[in-house]
C-alpha atoms as a PDB file:
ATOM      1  CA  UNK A   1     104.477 103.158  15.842  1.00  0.00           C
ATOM      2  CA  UNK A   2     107.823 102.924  13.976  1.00  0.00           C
ATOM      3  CA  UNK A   3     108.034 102.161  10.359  1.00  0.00           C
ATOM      4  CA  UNK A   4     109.336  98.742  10.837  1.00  0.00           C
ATOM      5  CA  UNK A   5     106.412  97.900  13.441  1.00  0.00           C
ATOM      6  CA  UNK A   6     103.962  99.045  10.548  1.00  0.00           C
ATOM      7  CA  UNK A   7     105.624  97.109   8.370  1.00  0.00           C
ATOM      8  CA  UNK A   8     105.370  93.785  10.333  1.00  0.00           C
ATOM      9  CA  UNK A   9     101.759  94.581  11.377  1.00  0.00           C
ATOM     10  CA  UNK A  10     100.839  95.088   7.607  1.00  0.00           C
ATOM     11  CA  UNK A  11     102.584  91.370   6.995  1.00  0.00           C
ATOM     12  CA  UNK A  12     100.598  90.030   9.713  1.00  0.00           C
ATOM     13  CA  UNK A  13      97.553  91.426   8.460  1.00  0.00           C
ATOM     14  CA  UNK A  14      97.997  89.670   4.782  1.00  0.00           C
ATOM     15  CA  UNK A  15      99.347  86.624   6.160  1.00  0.00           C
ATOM     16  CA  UNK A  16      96.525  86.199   8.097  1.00  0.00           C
ATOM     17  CA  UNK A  17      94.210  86.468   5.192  1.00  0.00           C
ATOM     18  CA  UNK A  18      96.079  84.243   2.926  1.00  0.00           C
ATOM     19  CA  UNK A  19      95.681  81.852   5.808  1.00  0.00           C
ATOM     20  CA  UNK A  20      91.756  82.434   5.722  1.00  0.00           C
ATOM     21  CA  UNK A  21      91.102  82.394   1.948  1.00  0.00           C
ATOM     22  CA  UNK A  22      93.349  78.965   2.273  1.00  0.00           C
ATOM     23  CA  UNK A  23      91.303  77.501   4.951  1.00  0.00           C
ATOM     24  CA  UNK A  24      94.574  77.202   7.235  1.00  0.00           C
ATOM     25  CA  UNK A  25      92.585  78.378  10.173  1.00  0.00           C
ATOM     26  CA  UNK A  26      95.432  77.042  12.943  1.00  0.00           C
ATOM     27  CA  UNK A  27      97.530  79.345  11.367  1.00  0.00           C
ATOM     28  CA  UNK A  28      95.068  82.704  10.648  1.00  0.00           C
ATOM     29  CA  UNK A  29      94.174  82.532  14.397  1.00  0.00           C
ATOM     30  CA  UNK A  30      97.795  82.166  15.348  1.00  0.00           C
ATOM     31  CA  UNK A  31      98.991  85.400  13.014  1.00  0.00           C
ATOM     32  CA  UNK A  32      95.989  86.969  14.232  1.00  0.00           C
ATOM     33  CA  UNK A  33      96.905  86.604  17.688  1.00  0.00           C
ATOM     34  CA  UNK A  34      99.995  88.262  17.382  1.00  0.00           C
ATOM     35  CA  UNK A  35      98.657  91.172  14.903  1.00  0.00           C
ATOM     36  CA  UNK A  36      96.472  91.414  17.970  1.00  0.00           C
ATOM     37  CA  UNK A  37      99.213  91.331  20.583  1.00  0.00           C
ATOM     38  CA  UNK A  38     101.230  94.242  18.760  1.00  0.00           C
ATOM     39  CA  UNK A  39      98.094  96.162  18.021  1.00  0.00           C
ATOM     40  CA  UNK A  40      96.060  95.439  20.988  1.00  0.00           C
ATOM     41  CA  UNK A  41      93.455  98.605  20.441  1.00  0.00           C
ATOM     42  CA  UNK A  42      93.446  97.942  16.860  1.00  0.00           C
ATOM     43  CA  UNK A  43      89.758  97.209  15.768  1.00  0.00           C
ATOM     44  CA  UNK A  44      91.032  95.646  12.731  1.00  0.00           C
ATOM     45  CA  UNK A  45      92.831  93.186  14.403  1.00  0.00           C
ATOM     46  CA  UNK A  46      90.455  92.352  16.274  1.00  0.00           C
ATOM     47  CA  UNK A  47      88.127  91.413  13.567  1.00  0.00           C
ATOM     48  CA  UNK A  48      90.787  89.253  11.986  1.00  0.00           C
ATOM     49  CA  UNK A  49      91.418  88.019  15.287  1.00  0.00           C
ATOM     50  CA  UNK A  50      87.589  87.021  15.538  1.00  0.00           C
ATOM     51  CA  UNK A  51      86.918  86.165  12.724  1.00  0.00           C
ATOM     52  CA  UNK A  52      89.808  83.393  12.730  1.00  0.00           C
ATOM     53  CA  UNK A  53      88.107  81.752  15.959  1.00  0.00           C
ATOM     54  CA  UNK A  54      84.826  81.778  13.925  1.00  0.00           C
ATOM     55  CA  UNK A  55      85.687  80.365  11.036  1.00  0.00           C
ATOM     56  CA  UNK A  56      87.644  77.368  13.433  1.00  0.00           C
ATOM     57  CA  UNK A  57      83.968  76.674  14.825  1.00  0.00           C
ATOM     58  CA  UNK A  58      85.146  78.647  18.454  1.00  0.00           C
ATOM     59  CA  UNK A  59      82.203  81.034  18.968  1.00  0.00           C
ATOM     60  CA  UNK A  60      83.021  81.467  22.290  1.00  0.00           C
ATOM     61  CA  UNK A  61      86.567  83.191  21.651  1.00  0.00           C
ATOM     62  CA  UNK A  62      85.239  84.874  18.375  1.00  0.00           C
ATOM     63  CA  UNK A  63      82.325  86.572  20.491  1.00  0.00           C
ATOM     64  CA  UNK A  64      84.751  87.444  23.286  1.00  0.00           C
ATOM     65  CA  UNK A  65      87.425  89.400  20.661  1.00  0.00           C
ATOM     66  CA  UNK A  66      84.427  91.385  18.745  1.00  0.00           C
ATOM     67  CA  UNK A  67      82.897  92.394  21.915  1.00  0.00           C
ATOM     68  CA  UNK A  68      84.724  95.645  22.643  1.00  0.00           C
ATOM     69  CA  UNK A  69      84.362  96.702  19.209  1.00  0.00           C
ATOM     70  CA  UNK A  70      81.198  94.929  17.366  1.00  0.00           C
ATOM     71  CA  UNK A  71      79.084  95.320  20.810  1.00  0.00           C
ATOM     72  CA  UNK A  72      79.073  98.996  20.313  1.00  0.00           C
ATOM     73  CA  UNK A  73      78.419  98.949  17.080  1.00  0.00           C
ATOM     74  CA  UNK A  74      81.624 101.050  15.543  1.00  0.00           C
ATOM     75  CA  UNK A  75      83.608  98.421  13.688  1.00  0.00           C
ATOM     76  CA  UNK A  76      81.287  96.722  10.971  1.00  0.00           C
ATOM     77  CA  UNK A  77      83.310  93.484  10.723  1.00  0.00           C
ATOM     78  CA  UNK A  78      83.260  93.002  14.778  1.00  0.00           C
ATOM     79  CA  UNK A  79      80.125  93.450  14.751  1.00  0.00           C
ATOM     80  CA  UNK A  80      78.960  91.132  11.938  1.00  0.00           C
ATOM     81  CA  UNK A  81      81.587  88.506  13.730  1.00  0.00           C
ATOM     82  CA  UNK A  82      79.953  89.374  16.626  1.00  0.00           C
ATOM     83  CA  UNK A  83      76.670  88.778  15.385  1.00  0.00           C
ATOM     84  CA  UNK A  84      77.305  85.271  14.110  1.00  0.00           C
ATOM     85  CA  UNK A  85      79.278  84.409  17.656  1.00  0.00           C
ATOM     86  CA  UNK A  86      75.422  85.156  19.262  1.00  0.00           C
ATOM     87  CA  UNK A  87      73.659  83.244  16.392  1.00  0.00           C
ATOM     88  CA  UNK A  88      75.832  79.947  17.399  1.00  0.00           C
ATOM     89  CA  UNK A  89      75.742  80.942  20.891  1.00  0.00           C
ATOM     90  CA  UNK A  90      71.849  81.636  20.999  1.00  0.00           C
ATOM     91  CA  UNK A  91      72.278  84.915  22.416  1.00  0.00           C
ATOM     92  CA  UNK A  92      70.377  86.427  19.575  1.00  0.00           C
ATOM     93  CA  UNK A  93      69.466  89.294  20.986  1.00  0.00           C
ATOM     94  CA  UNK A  94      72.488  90.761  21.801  1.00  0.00           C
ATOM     95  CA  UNK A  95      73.766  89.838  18.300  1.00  0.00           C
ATOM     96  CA  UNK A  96      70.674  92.056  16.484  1.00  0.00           C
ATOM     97  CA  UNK A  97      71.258  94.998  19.031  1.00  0.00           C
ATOM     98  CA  UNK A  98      74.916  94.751  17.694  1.00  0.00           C
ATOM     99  CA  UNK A  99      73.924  95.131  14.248  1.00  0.00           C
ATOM    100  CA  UNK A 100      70.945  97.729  15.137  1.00  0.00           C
ATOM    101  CA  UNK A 101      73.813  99.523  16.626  1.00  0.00           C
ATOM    102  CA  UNK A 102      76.081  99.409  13.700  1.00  0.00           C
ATOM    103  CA  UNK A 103      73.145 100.420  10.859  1.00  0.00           C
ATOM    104  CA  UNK A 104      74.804 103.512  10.633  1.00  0.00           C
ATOM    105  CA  UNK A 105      78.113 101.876   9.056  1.00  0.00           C
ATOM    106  CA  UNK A 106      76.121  99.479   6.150  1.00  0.00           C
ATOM    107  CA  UNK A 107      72.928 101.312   5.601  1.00  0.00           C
ATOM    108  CA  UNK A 108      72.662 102.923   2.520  1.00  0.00           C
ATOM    109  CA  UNK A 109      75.357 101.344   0.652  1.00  0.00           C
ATOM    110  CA  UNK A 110      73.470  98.363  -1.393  1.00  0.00           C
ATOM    111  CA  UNK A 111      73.684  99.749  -5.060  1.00  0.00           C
ATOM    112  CA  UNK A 112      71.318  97.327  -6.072  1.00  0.00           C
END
Protein backbone atom coordinates (compact mmCIF):
# COMPACT_ATOMS: atom_id res chain seq x y z
CA UNK A 1 0.00 0.00 0.00
CA UNK A 2 1.42 3.43 -0.97
CA UNK A 3 1.84 6.18 1.47
CA UNK A 4 -0.95 8.20 0.15
CA UNK A 5 -3.41 5.04 0.27
CA UNK A 6 -2.36 4.79 4.08
CA UNK A 7 -2.93 8.08 4.46
CA UNK A 8 -6.57 8.12 3.14
CA UNK A 9 -7.34 4.80 4.91
CA UNK A 10 -6.10 6.36 8.27
CA UNK A 11 -8.70 9.49 7.42
CA UNK A 12 -11.34 7.08 6.80
CA UNK A 13 -10.72 5.30 9.85
CA UNK A 14 -11.11 8.67 12.15
CA UNK A 15 -13.80 9.99 10.15
CA UNK A 16 -15.66 7.14 10.70
CA UNK A 17 -15.35 7.37 14.40
CA UNK A 18 -16.09 10.97 14.70
CA UNK A 19 -19.20 9.93 12.84
CA UNK A 20 -19.94 7.21 15.63
CA UNK A 21 -19.11 9.19 18.80
CA UNK A 22 -21.55 11.92 16.93
CA UNK A 23 -24.31 9.55 16.38
CA UNK A 24 -24.16 10.34 12.46
CA UNK A 25 -24.59 6.70 11.75
CA UNK A 26 -25.65 7.37 7.75
CA UNK A 27 -22.44 8.71 7.49
CA UNK A 28 -20.02 6.12 9.79
CA UNK A 29 -21.54 3.25 7.70
CA UNK A 30 -20.95 5.14 4.50
CA UNK A 31 -16.98 5.98 5.43
CA UNK A 32 -16.90 2.60 6.66
CA UNK A 33 -17.92 1.17 3.53
CA UNK A 34 -15.32 2.62 1.65
CA UNK A 35 -12.43 2.06 4.43
CA UNK A 36 -13.81 -1.38 3.73
CA UNK A 37 -13.73 -1.23 -0.05
CA UNK A 38 -9.93 -0.05 -0.06
CA UNK A 39 -9.02 -2.44 2.68
CA UNK A 40 -11.18 -5.30 1.93
CA UNK A 41 -9.03 -8.01 4.20
CA UNK A 42 -8.61 -5.47 6.78
CA UNK A 43 -10.17 -6.83 10.10
CA UNK A 44 -10.29 -3.42 11.37
CA UNK A 45 -12.39 -2.25 8.87
CA UNK A 46 -14.46 -4.59 9.14
CA UNK A 47 -15.29 -3.97 12.68
CA UNK A 48 -15.91 -0.33 11.93
CA UNK A 49 -17.76 -1.46 9.09
CA UNK A 50 -19.99 -3.65 11.53
CA UNK A 51 -20.17 -1.94 14.01
CA UNK A 52 -21.72 1.12 11.94
CA UNK A 53 -24.68 -1.29 10.75
CA UNK A 54 -25.15 -2.13 14.49
CA UNK A 55 -25.31 0.86 15.94
CA UNK A 56 -28.05 1.91 12.79
CA UNK A 57 -30.28 -1.03 14.31
CA UNK A 58 -29.16 -3.42 10.92
CA UNK A 59 -28.12 -6.67 12.64
CA UNK A 60 -28.42 -8.43 9.69
CA UNK A 61 -25.52 -6.50 7.74
CA UNK A 62 -23.50 -6.02 11.06
CA UNK A 63 -23.53 -9.96 11.59
CA UNK A 64 -22.75 -10.54 7.91
CA UNK A 65 -19.36 -8.02 8.00
CA UNK A 66 -18.01 -9.60 11.50
CA UNK A 67 -18.51 -13.02 10.30
CA UNK A 68 -15.19 -13.72 8.59
CA UNK A 69 -13.38 -12.25 11.34
CA UNK A 70 -15.49 -12.35 14.82
CA UNK A 71 -16.81 -16.05 13.80
CA UNK A 72 -13.37 -17.34 14.25
CA UNK A 73 -12.70 -15.71 17.04
CA UNK A 74 -9.32 -13.59 15.98
CA UNK A 75 -10.50 -10.00 15.88
CA UNK A 76 -12.02 -9.04 19.41
CA UNK A 77 -14.20 -6.18 18.12
CA UNK A 78 -15.80 -8.56 15.21
CA UNK A 79 -16.42 -10.75 17.41
CA UNK A 80 -18.09 -8.72 20.19
CA UNK A 81 -20.10 -7.02 17.02
CA UNK A 82 -20.69 -10.27 16.08
CA UNK A 83 -21.94 -11.34 19.24
CA UNK A 84 -24.53 -8.60 19.64
CA UNK A 85 -25.67 -9.20 15.69
CA UNK A 86 -26.72 -13.01 17.22
CA UNK A 87 -28.20 -11.50 20.47
CA UNK A 88 -30.75 -9.31 18.16
CA UNK A 89 -30.88 -12.00 15.72
CA UNK A 90 -31.56 -14.87 18.36
CA UNK A 91 -28.88 -16.92 17.11
CA UNK A 92 -27.33 -17.01 20.51
CA UNK A 93 -25.45 -19.73 20.19
CA UNK A 94 -23.37 -18.94 17.55
CA UNK A 95 -22.78 -15.51 19.17
CA UNK A 96 -21.28 -17.31 22.67
CA UNK A 97 -19.17 -19.82 20.49
CA UNK A 98 -17.80 -16.52 18.92
CA UNK A 99 -16.80 -15.15 22.10
CA UNK A 100 -15.70 -18.76 23.58
CA UNK A 101 -13.57 -18.63 20.57
CA UNK A 102 -12.09 -15.28 21.11
CA UNK A 103 -11.33 -15.82 25.21
CA UNK A 104 -7.94 -15.95 24.30
CA UNK A 105 -7.87 -12.12 23.11
CA UNK A 106 -9.85 -10.52 26.53
CA UNK A 107 -9.09 -13.03 29.18
CA UNK A 108 -6.85 -11.96 31.62
CA UNK A 109 -6.85 -8.36 31.07
CA UNK A 110 -9.57 -6.99 33.78
CA UNK A 111 -7.20 -5.14 36.31
CA UNK A 112 -9.87 -4.97 38.62
Amino acid sequence: MSPVDVHKATQLRQLTYYHLDNDLLDNAVFLAGRLHAAEPRSPDAAHLLALSYLRLKRPKAAYDYSHKHGASGRHLGCAYVFALACLDLGRHTDGITALEKSRALWAGRNNW
